[in-house]
N, C-alpha and C. Protein backbone atom coordinates (compact mmCIF):
# COMPACT_ATOMS: atom_id res chain seq x y z
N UNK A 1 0.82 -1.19 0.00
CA UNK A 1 0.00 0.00 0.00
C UNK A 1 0.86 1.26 0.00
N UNK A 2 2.10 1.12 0.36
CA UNK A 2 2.64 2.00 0.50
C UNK A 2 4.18 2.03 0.08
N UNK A 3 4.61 2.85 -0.78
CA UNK A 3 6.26 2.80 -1.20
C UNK A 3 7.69 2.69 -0.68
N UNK A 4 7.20 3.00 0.67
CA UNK A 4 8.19 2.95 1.56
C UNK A 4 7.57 1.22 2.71
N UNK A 5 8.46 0.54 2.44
CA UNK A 5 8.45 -0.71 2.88
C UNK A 5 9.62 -0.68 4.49
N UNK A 6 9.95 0.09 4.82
CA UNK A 6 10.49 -0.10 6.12
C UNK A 6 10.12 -0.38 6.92
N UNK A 7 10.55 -1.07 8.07
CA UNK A 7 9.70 -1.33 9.70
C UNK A 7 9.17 -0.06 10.10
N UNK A 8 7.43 -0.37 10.53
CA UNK A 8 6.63 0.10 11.25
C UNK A 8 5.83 0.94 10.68
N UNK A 9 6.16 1.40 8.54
CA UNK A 9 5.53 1.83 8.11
C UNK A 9 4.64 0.83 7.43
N UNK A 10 3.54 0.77 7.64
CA UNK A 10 2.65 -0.41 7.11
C UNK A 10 1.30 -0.02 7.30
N UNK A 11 0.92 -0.54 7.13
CA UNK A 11 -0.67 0.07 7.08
C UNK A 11 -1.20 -1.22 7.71
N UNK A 12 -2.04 -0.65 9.35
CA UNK A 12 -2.26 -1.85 10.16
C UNK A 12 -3.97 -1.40 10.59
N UNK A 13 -4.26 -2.84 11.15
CA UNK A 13 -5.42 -2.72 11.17
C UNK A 13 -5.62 -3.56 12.49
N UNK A 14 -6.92 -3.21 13.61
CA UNK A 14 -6.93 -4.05 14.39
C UNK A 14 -7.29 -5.63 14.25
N UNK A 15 -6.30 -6.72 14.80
CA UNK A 15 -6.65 -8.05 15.11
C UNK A 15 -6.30 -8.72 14.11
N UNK A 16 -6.40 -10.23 14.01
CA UNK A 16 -5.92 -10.94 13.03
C UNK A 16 -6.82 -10.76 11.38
N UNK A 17 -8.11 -10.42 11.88
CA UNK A 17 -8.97 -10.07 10.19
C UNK A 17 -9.19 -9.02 10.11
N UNK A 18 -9.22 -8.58 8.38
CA UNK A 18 -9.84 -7.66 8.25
C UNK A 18 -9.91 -7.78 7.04
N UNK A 19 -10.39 -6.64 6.30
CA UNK A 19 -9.95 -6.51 4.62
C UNK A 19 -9.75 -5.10 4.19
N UNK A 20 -9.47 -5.61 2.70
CA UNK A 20 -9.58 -3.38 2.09
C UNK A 20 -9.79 -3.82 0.90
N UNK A 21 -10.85 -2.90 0.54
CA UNK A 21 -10.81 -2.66 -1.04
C UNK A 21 -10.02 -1.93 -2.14
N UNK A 22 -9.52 -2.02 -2.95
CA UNK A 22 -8.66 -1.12 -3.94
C UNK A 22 -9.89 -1.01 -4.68
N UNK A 23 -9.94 0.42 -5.54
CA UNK A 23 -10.53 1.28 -6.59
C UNK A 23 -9.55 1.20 -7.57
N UNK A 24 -9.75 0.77 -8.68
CA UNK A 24 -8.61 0.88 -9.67
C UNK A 24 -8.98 1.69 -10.66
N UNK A 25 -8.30 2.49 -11.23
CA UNK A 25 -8.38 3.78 -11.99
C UNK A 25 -9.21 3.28 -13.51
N UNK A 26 -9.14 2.08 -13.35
CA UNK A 26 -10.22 1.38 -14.84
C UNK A 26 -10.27 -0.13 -14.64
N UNK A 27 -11.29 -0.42 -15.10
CA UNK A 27 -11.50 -1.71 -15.40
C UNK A 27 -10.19 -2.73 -15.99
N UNK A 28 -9.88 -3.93 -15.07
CA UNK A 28 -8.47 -4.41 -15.50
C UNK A 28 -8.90 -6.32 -15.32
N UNK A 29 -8.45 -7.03 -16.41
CA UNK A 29 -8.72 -8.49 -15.96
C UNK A 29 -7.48 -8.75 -15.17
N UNK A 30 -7.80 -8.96 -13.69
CA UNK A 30 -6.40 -9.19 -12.71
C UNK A 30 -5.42 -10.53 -13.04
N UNK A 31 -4.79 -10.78 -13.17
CA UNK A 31 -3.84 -12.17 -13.56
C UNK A 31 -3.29 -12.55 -11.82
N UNK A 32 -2.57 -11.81 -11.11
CA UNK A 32 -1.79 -12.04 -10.32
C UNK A 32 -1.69 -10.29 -9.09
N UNK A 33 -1.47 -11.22 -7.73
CA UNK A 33 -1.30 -10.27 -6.83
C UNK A 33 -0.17 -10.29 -6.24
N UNK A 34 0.69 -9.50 -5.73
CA UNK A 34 2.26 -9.22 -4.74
C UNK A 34 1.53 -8.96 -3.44
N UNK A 35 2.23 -9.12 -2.61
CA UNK A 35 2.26 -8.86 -1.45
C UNK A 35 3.67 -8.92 -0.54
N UNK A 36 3.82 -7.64 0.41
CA UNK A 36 5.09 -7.68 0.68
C UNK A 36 5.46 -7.20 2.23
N UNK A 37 6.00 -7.78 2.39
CA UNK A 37 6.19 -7.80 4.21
C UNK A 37 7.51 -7.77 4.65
N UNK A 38 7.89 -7.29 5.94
CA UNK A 38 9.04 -6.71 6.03
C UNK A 38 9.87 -8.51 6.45
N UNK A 39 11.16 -8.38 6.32
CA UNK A 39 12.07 -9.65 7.31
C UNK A 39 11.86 -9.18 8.16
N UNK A 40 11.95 -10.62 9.08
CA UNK A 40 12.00 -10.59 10.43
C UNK A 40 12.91 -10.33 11.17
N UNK A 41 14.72 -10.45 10.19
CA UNK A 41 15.73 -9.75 10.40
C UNK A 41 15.71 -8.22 10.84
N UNK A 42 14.75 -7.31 10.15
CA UNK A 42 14.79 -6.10 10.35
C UNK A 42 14.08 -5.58 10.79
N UNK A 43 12.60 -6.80 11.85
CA UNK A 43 11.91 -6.42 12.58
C UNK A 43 12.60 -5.88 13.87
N UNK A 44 11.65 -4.42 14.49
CA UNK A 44 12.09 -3.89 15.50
C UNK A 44 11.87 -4.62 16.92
N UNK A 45 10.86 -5.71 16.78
CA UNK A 45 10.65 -6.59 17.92
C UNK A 45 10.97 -7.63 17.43
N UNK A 46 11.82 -8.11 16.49
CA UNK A 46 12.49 -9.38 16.16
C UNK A 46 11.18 -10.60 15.91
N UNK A 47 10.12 -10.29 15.54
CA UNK A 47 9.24 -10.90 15.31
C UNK A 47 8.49 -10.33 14.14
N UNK A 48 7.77 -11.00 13.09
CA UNK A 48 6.61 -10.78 11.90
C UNK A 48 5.54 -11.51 12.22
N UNK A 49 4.93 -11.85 13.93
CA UNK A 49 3.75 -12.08 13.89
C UNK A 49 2.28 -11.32 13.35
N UNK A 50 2.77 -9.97 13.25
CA UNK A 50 1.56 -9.48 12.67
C UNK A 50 1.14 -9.59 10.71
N UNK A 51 2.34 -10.24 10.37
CA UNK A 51 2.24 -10.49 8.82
C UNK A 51 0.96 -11.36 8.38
N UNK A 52 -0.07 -10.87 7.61
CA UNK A 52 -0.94 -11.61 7.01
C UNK A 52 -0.70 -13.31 6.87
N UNK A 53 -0.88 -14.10 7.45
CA UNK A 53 -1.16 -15.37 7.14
C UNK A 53 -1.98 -16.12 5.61
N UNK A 54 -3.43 -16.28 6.27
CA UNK A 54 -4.52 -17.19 5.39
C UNK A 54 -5.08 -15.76 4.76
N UNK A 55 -5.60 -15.86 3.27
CA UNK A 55 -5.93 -14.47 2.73
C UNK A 55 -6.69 -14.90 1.80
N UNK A 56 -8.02 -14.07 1.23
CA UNK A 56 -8.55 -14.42 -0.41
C UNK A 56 -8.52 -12.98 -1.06
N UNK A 57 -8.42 -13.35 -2.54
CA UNK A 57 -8.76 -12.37 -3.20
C UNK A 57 -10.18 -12.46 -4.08
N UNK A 58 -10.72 -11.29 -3.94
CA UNK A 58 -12.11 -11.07 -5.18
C UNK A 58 -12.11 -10.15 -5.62
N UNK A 59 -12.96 -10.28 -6.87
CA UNK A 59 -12.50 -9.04 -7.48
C UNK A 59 -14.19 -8.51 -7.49
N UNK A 60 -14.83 -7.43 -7.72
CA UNK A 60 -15.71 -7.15 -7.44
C UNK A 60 -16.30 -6.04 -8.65
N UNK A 61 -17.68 -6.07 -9.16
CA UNK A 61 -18.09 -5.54 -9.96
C UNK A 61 -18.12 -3.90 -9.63
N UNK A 62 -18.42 -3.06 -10.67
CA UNK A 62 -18.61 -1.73 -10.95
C UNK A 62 -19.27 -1.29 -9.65
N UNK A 63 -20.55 -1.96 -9.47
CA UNK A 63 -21.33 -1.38 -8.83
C UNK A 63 -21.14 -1.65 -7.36
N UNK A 64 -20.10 -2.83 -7.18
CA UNK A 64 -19.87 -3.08 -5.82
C UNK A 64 -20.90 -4.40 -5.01
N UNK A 65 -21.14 -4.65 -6.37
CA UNK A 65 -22.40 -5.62 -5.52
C UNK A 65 -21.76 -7.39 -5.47
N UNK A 66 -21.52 -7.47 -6.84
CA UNK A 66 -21.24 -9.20 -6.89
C UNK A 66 -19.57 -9.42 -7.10
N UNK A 67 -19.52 -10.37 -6.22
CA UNK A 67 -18.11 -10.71 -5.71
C UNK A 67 -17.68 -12.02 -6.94
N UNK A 68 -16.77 -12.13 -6.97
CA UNK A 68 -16.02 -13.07 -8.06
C UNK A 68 -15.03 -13.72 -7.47
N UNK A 69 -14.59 -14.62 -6.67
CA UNK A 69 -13.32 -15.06 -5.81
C UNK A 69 -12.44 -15.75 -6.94
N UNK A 70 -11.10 -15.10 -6.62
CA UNK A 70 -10.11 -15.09 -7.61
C UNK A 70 -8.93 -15.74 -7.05
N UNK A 71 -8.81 -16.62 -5.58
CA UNK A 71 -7.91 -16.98 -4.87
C UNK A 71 -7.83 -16.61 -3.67
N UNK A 72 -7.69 -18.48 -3.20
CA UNK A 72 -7.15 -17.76 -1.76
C UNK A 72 -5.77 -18.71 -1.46
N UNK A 73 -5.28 -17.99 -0.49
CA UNK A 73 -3.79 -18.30 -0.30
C UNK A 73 -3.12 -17.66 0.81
N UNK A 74 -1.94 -18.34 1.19
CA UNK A 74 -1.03 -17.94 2.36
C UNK A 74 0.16 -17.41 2.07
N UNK A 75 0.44 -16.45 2.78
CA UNK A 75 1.81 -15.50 2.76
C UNK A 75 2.29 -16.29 3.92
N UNK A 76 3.97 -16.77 3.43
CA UNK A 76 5.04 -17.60 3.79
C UNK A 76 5.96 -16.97 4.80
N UNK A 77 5.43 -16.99 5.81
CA UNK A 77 6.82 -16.01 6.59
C UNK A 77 8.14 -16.48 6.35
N UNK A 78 8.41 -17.44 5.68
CA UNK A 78 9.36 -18.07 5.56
C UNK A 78 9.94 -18.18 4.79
N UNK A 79 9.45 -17.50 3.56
CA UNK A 79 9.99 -17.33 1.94
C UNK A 79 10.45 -16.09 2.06
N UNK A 80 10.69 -15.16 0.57
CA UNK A 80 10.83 -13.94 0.64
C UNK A 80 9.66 -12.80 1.10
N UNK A 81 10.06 -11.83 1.11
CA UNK A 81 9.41 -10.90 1.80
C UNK A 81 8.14 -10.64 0.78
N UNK A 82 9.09 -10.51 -0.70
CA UNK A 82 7.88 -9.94 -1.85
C UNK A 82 7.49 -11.71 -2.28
N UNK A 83 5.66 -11.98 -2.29
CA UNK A 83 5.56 -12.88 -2.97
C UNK A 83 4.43 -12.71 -3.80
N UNK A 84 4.34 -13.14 -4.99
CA UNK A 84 3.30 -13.12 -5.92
C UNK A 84 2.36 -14.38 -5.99
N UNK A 85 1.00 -14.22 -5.71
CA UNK A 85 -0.11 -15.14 -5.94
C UNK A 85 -0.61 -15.29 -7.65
N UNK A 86 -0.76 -15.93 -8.49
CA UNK A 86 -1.38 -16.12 -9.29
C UNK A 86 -2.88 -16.24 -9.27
N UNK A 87 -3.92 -15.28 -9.75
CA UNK A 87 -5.42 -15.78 -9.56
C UNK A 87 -5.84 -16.31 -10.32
N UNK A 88 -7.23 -16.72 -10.24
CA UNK A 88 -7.71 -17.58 -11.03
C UNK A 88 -8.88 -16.39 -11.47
N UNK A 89 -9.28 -16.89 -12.89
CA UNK A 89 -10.56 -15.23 -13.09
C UNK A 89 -11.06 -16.24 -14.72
N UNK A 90 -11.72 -17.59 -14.38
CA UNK A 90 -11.99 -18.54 -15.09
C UNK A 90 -12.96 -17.94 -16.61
N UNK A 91 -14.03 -16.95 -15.84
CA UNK A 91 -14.70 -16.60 -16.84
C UNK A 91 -14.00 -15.16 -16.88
N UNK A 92 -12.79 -14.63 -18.03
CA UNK A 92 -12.46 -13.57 -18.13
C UNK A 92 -13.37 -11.99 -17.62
N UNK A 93 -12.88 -11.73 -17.02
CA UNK A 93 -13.72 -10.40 -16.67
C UNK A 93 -12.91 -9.32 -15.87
N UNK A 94 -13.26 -8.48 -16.11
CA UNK A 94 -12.57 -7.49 -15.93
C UNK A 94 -13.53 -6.46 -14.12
N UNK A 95 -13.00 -6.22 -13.51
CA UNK A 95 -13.25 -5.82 -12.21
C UNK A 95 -12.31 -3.90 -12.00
N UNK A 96 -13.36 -3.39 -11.63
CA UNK A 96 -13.05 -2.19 -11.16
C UNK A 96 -12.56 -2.40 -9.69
N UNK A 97 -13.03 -2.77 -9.09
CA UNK A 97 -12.21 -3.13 -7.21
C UNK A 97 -11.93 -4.50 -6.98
N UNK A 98 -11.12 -4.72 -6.50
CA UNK A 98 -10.50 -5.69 -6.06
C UNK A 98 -10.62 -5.93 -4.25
N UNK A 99 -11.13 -6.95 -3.72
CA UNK A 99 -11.22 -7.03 -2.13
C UNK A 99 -10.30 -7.83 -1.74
N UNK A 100 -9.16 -7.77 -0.60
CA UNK A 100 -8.13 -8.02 -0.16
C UNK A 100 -8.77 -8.77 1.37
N UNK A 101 -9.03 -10.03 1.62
CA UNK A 101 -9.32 -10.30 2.92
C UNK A 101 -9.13 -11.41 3.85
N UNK A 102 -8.16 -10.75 4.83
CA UNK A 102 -7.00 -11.50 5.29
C UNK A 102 -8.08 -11.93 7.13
N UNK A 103 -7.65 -13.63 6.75
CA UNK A 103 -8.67 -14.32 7.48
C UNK A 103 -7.78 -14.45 8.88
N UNK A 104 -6.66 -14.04 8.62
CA UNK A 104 -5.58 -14.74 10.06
C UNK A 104 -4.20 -14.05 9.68
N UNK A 105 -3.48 -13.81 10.85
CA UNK A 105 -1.83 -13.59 10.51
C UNK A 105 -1.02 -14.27 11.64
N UNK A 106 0.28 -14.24 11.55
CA UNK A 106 0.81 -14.97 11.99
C UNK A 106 1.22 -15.12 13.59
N UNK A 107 0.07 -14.74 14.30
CA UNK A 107 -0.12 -15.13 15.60
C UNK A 107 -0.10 -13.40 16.48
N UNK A 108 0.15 -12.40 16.05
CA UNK A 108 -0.63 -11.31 16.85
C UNK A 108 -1.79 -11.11 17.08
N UNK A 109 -2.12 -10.76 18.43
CA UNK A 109 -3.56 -10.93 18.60
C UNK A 109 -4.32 -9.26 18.42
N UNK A 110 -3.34 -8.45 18.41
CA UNK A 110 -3.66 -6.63 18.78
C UNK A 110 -3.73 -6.73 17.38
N UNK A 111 -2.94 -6.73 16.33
CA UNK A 111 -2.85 -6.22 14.78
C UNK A 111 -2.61 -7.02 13.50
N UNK A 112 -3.24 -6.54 13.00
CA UNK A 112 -2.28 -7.04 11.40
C UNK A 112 -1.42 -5.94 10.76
N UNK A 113 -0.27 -5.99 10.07
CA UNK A 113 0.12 -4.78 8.51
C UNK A 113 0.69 -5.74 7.74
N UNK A 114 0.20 -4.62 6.74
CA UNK A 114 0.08 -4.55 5.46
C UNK A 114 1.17 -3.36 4.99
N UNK A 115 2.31 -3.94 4.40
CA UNK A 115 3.15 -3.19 3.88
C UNK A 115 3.19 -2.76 2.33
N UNK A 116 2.43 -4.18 1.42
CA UNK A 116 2.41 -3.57 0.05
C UNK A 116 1.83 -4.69 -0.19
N UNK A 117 0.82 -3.82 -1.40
CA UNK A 117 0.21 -4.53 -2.56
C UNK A 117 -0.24 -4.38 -3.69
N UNK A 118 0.61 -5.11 -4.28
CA UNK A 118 0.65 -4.60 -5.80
C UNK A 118 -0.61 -5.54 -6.36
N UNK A 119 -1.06 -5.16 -7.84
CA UNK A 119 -2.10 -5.70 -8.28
C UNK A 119 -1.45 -6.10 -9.72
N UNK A 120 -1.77 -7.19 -10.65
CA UNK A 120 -0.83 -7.33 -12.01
C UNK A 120 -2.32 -7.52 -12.88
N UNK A 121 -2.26 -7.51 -14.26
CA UNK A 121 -3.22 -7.75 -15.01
C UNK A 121 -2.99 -6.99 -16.39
């Protein structure tokens, strides 16, 4: 969400769920999502429990009404920081918002962040 990926700039939200919608400047058929989280090397409490865990993506019509689920999937605390999901979008279609909604993270109970997310298509 944000360009600057350093510890503690992230965009957090209370507890392990939540979601956000992106507005995208036009209609786009999504292929694939990034997501990016800091090391745990360069965490300031030597921990990335608040990193998104279990997550889906949908992509969502004009009007905001009907949902399209395009993947769901887990961010690896254990891989690299930046990882890319591939979606699935079976009957081609193209989506003005995209819903981001992260079911669990990796064991904080106060927060989740969200350091970046890119959208591909």
């Amino acid at each position: 969400l944000q360009p600057d990926v350093s510890p503690g700039h992230c965009w957090p939200f209370p507890g392990s769920q939540g979601q956000l919608v992106i507005k995208l400047p036009a209609q786009i058929q999504p292929t694939a999502l990034t997501m990016q989280h800091i090391f745990k090397a360069v965490s300031p409490s030597g921990t990335i429990s608040s990193a998104p865990r279990d997550f889906s993506v949908t992509g969502v019509d004009a009007e905001g009404e009907e949902e399209t689920l395009l993947g769901t999937f887990m961010y690896d605390v254990e891989k690299q920081g930046m990882q890319t999901f591939s979606l699935k979008n079976e009957l081609p279609k193209a989506f003005q918002y995209i819903k981001l909604l992260i079911q669990s993270n990796w064991g904080n109970p106060e927060y989740t962040c969200i350091y970046r997310v890119q959208l591909h298509g």
